[in-house]
Protein backbone atom coordinates (compact mmCIF):
# COMPACT_ATOMS: atom_id res chain seq x y z
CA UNK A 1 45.26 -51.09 64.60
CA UNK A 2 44.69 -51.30 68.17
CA UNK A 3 46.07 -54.07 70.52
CA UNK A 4 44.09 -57.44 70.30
CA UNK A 5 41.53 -57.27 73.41
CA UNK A 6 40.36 -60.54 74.34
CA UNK A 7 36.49 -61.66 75.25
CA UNK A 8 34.22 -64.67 75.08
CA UNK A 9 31.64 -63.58 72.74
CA UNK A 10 31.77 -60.88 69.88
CA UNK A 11 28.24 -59.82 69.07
CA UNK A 12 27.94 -58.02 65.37
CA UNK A 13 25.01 -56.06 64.77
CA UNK A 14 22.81 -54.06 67.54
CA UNK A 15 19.61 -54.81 65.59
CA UNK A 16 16.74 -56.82 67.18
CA UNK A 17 18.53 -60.15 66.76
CA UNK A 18 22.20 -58.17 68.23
CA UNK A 19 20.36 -56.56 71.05
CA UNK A 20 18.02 -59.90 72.29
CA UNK A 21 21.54 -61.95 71.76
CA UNK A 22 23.09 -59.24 74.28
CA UNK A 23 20.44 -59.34 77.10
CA UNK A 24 20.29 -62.80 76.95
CA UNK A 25 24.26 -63.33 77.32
CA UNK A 26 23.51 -60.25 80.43
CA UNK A 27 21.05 -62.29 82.19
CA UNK A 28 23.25 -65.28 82.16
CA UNK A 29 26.05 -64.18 83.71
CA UNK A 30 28.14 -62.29 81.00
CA UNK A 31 29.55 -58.98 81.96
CA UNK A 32 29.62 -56.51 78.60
CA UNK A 33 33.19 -55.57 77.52
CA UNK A 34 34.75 -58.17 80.27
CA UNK A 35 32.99 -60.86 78.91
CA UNK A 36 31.26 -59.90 75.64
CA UNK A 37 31.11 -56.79 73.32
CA UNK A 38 28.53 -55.93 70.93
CA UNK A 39 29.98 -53.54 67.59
CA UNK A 40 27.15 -51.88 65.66
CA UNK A 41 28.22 -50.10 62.32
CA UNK A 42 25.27 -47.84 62.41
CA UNK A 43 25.85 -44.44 63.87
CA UNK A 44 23.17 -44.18 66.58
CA UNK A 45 20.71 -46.69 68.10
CA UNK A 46 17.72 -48.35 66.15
CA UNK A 47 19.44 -50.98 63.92
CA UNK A 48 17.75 -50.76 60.13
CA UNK A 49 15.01 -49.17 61.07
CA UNK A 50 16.58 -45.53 61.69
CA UNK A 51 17.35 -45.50 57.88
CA UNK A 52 13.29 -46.56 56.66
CA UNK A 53 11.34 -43.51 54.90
CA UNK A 54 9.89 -41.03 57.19
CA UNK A 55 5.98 -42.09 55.65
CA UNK A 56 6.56 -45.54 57.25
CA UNK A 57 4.90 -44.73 60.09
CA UNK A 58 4.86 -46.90 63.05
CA UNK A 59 1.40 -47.70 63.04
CA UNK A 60 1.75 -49.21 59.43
CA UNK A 61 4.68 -51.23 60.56
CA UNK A 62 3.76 -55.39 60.91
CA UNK A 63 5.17 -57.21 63.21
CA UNK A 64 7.57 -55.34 65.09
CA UNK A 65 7.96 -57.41 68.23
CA UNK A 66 9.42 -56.05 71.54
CA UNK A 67 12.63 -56.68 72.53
CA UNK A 68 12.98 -59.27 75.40
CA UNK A 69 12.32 -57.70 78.89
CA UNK A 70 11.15 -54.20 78.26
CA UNK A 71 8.02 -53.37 75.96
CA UNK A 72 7.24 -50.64 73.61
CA UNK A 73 4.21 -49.23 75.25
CA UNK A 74 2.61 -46.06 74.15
CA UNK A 75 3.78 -45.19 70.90
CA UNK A 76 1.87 -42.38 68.87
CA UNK A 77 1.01 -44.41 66.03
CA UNK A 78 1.31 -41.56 63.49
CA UNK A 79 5.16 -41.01 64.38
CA UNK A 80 8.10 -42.38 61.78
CA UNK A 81 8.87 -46.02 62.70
CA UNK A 82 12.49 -44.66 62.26
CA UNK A 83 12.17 -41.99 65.41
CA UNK A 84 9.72 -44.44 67.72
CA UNK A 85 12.13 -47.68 67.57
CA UNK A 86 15.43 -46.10 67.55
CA UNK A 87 13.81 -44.07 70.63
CA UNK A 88 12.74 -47.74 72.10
CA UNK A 89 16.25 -49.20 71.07
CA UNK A 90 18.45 -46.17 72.88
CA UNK A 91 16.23 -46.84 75.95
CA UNK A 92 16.83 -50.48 76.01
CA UNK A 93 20.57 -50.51 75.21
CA UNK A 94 20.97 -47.84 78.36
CA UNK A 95 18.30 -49.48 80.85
CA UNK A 96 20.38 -53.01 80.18
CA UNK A 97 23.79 -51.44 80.15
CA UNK A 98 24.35 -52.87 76.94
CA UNK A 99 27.43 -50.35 76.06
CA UNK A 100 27.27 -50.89 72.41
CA UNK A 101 30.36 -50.13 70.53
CA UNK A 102 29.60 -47.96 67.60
CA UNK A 103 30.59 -46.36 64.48
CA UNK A 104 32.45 -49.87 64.30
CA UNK A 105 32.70 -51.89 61.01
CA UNK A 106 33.61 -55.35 60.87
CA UNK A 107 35.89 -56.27 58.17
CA UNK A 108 36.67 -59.51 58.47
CA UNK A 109 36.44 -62.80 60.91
CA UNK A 110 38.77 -65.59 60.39
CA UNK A 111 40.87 -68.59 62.29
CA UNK A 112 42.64 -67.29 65.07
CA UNK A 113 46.55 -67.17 64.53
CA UNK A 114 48.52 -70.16 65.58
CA UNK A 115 48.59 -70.89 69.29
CA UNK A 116 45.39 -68.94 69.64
CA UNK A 117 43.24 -72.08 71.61
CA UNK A 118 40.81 -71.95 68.46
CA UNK A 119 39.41 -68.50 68.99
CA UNK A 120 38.67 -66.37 66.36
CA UNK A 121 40.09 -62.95 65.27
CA UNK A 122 37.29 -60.56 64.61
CA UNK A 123 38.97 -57.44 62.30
CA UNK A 124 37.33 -54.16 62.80
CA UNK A 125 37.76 -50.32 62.14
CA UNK A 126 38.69 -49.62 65.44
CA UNK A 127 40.40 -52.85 66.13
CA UNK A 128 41.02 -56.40 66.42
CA UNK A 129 38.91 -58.77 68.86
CA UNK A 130 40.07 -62.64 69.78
CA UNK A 131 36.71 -64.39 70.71
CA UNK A 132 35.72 -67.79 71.56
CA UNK A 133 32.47 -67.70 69.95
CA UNK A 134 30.90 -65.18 67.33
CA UNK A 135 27.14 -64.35 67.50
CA UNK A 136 26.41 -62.30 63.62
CA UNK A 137 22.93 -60.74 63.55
CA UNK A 138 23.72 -58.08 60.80
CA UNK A 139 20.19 -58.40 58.91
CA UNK A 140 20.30 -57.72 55.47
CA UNK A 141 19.36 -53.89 55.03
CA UNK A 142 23.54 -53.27 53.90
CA UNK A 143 22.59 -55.69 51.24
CA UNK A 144 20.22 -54.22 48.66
CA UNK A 145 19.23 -56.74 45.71
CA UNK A 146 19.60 -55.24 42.44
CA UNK A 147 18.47 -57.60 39.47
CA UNK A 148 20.42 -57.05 36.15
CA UNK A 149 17.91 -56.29 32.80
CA UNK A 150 19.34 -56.48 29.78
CA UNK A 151 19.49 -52.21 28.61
CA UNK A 152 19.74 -50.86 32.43
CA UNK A 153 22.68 -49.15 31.63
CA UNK A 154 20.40 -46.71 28.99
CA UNK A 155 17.76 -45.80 30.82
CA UNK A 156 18.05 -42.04 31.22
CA UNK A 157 15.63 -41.79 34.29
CA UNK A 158 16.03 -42.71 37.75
CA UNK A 159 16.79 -46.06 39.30
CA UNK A 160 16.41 -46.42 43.27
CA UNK A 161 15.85 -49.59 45.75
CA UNK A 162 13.31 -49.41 48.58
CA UNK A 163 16.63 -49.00 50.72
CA UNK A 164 16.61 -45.41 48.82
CA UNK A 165 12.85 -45.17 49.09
CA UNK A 166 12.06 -41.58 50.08
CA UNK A 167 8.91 -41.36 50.51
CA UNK A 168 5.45 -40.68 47.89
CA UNK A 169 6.15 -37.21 47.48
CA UNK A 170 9.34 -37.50 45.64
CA UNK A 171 7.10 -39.78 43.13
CA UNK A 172 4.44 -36.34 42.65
CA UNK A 173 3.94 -36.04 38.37
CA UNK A 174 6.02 -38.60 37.26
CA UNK A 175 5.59 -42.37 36.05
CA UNK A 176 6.62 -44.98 38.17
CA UNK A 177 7.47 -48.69 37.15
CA UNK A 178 7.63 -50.39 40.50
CA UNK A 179 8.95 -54.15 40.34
CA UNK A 180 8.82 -56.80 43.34
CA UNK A 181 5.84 -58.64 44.84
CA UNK A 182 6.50 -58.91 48.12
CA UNK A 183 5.18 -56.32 50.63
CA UNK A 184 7.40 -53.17 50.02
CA UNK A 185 6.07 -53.64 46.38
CA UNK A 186 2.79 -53.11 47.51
CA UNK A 187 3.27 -50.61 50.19
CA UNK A 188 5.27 -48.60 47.88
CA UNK A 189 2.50 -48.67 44.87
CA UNK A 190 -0.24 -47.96 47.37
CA UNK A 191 1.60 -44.89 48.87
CA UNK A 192 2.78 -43.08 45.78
CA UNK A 193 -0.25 -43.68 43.44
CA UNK A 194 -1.93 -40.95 44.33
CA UNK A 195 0.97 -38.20 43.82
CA UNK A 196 2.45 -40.43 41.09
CA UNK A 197 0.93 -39.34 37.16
CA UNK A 198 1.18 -43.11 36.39
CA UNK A 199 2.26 -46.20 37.99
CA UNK A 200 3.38 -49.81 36.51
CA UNK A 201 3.60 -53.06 38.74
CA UNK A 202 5.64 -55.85 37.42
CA UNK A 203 6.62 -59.52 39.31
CA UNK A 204 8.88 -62.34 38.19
CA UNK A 205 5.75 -64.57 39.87
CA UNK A 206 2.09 -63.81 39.91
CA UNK A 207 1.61 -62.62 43.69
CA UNK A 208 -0.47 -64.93 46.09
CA UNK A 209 -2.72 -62.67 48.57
CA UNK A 210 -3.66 -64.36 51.55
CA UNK A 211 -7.37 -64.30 52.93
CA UNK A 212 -8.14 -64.83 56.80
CA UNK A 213 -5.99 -63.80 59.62
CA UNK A 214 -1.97 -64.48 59.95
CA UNK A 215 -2.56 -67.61 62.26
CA UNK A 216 0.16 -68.69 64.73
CA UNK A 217 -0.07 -71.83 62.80
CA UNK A 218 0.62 -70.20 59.63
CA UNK A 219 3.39 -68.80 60.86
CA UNK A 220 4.99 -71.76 62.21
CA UNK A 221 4.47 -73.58 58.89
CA UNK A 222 6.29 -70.72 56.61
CA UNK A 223 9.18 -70.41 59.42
CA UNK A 224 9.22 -74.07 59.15
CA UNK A 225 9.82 -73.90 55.41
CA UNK A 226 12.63 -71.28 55.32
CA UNK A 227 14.36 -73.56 57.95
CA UNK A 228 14.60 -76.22 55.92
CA UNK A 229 16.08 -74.13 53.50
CA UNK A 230 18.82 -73.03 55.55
CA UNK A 231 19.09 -76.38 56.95
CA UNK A 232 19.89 -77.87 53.21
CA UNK A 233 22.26 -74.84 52.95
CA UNK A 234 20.32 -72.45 50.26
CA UNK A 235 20.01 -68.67 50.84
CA UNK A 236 17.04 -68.30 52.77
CA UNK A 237 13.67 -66.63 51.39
CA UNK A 238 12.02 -64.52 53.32
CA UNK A 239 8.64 -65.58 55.44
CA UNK A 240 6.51 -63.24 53.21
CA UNK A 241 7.44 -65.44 49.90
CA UNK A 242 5.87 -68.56 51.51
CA UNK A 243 2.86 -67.06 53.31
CA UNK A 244 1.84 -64.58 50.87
CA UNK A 245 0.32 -60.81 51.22
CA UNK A 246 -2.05 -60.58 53.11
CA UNK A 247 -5.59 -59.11 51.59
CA UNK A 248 -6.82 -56.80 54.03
CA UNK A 249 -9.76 -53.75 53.10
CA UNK A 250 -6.87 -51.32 51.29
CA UNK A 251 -4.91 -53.92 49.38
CA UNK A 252 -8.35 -54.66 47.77
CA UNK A 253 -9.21 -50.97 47.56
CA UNK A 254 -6.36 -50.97 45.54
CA UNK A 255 -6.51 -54.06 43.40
CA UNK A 256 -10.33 -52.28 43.16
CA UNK A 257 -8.90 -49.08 42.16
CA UNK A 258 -6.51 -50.46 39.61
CA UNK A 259 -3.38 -49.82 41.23
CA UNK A 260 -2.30 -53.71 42.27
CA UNK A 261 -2.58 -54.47 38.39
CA UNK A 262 0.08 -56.87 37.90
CA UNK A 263 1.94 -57.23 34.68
CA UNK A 264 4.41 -59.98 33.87
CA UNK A 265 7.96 -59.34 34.12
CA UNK A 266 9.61 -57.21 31.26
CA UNK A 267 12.30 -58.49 29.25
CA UNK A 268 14.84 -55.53 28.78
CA UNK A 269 15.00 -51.33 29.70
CA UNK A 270 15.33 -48.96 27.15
CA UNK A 271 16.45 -45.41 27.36
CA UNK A 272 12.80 -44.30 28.10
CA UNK A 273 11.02 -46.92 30.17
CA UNK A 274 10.23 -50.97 29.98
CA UNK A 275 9.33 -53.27 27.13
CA UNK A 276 8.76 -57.05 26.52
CA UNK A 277 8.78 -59.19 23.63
CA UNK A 278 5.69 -59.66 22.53
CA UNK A 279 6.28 -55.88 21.97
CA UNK A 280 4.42 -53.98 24.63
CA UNK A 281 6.49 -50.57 26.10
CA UNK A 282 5.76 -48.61 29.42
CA UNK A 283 7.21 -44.95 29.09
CA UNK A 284 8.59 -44.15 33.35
CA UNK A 285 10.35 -41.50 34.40
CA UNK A 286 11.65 -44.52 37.40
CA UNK A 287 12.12 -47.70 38.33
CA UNK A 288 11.70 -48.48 41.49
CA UNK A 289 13.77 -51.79 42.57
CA UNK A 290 11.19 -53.36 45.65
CA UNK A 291 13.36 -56.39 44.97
CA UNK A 292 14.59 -57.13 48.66
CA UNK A 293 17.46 -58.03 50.59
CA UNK A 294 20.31 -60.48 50.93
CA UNK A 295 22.02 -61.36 54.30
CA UNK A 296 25.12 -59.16 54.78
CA UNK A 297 27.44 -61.84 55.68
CA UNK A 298 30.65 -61.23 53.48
CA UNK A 299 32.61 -60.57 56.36
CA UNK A 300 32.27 -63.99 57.21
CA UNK A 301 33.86 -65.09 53.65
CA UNK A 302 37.15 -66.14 55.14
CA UNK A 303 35.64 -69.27 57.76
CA UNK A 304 34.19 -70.42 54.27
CA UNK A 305 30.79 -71.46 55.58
CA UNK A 306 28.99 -71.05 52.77
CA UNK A 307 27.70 -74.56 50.70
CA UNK A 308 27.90 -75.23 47.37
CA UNK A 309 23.79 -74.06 47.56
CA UNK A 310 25.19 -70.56 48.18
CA UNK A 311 23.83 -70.19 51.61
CA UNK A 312 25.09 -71.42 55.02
CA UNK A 313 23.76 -74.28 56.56
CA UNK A 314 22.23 -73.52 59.93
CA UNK A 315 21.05 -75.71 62.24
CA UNK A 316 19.25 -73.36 65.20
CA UNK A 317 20.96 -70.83 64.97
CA UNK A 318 24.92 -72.65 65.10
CA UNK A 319 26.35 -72.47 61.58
CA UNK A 320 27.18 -76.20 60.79
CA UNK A 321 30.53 -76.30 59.28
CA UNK A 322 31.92 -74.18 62.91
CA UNK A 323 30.23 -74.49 65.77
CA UNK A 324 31.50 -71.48 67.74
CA UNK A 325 29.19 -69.19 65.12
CA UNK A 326 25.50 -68.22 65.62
CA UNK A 327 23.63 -66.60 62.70
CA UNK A 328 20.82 -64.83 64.65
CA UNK A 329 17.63 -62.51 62.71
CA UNK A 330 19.29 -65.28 59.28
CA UNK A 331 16.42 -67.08 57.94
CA UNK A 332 13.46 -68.64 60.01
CA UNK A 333 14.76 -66.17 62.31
CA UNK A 334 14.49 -62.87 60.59
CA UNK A 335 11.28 -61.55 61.79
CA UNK A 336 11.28 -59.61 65.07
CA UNK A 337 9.86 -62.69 67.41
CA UNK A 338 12.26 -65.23 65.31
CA UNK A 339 15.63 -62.72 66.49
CA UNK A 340 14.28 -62.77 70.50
CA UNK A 341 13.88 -66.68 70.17
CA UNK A 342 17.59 -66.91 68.14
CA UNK A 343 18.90 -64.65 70.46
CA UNK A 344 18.04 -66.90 73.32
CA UNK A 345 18.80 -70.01 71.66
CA UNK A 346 22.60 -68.98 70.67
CA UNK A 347 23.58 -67.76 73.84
CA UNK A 348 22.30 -71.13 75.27
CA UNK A 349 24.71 -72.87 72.81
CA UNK A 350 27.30 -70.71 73.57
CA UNK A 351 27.24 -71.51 77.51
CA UNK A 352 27.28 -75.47 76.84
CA UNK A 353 30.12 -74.96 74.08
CA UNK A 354 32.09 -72.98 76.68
CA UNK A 355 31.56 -74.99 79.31
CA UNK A 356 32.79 -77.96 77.36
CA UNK A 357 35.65 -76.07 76.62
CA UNK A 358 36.87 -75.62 79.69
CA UNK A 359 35.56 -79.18 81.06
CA UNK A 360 38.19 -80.43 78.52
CA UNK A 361 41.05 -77.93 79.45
């Protein structure tokens, strides 16, 4: 391992939430590697989205906010989301001198050693860090949810999670169970129908589909609701579970056509599909796990954060049980416009906490 190198802030994650955390600790007066360093795990620029399916195409994407002093202006709508925002993402990490260290993974952060000042020791793959605050914004794509069915073991097709989504093609002539009701669920279904030669769509929870346009207010009242989950210390949901899909001309083309036929939940896998207990069977050649994501914070496991809920309790974006840590793009603030606000916000916490810091030394 490398010598210890010393800064004020470690920044995990070049995502939105890293990359709005780092401009905002540039335009305050932090100088990258002197005063802060940002360690991405990813190869290249573009956070999650350089890994989503090349039919995701930018002009399907919802919601992808700009990051915080430079828009995305004239993007060919038709282009992968994956090429057009890691494209956007290089730019912005170059025109803000952002020097993003990267491959880097972060192993572990824990207390400082004795006689450290209360700093933490950030362990990485290329190195140790010491750091007076920690700012962790590493999303939740590393962290695929896979539910367990009794018989998943047997079944002697194929299994994959929208992280391993490749597209509707691969789905040409075979049967498809897809499970989740959120909106990769959907987009998935919609998109492979018509190559698939049959397609199944199961939910834990009948799916609420939302009529009218995505208000601002609506918005604030489903971020408001995922706060207060955090805030109580439970693993957040994500804003799509409280607001609902929304029902716009194809998703009712499709409930039209058949396709957004939901069934209840199945109770086990066999070897050749999905059955329940009131003795109903679905033959599929795959499952297909839209089942979400979980916030890739295990690296974190050793400041022992987490609640007896089984989330960490965040209040803003300053981690309650150790004040020096920021979960940014965590909750209320996953969406794009959330990460630029919690980006902001933690560095502003960060100044006053170092300030005080040095007030009392």
């Amino acid at each position: 391992m490398n010598d210890m190198r010393e800064v004020e802030v470690v920044v995990v994650g070049a995502g939105q939430a890293g990359l709005s955390s780092a401009y905002h600790l540039r335009r305050t007066g932090f100088e990258p590697e002197r005063d802060f360093v940002v360690l991405d795990h990813s190869p290249t620029p573009g956070g999650a989205w350089q890994f989503r399916w090349p039919s995701l195409t930018y002009g399907k994407v919802h919601g992808m906010h700009a990051l915080p002093g430079m828009e995305l202006t004239g993007a060919d709508p038709q282009r992968p989301s994956s090429e057009v925002i890691a494209e956007y993402f290089t730019a912005y990490e170059r025109v803000f001198d952002l020097r993003v260290r990267r491959p880097v993974d972060v192993r572990a952060v824990r207390e400082g050693s004795e006689g450290s000042n209360g700093r933490l020791l950030v362990e990485t793959s290329d190195g140790g860090w010491s750091t007076r605050a920690l700012i962790n914004a590493t999303g939740t794509w590393d962290r695929p949810f896979w539910p367990r069915y009794p018989g998943q073991e047997t079944f002697r097709g194929r299994q994959l999670h929208t992280a391993q989504y490749p597209g509707p093609e691969a789905f040409a002539g075979l049967r498809v169970v897809v499970v989740g009701g959120g909106a990769s669920g959907t987009q998935h279904l919609m998109e492979l129908a018509p190559y698939a030669a049959a397609t199944t769509w199961v939910t834990r929870r009948e799916p609420v589909f939302r009529e009218g346009p995505f208000t601002e207010d609506i918005g604030r009242e489903a971020v408001a609701l995922v706060e207060e989950r955090v805030r109580q210390g439970l693993p957040p949901k994500s804003v799509v579970s409280v607001t609902g899909l929304p029902l716009n001309d194809a998703v009712r083309q499709a409930i039209a056509d058949g396709v957004l036929d939901r069934q209840p939940m199945f109770d086990r896998i066999t070897p050749e599909g999905v059955a329940w207990n009131d003795g109903r069977q679905v033959d599929a050649d795959v499952i297909l796990w839209a089942t979400g994501f979980r916030a890739a914070i295990d690296h974190l496991a050793p400041l022992k954060l987490r609640e007896p809920g089984g989330g960490i309790r965040v209040e803003d974006t300053r981690a309650v049980a150790d004040p020096r840590v920021h979960l940014v793009g965590y909750g209320p603030s996953a969406s794009t416009i959330g990460a630029n606000r919690a980006g902001r916000a933690a560095v502003r916490d960060i100044r006053h906490l170092l300030t005080a810091e040095r007030t009392a030394a």
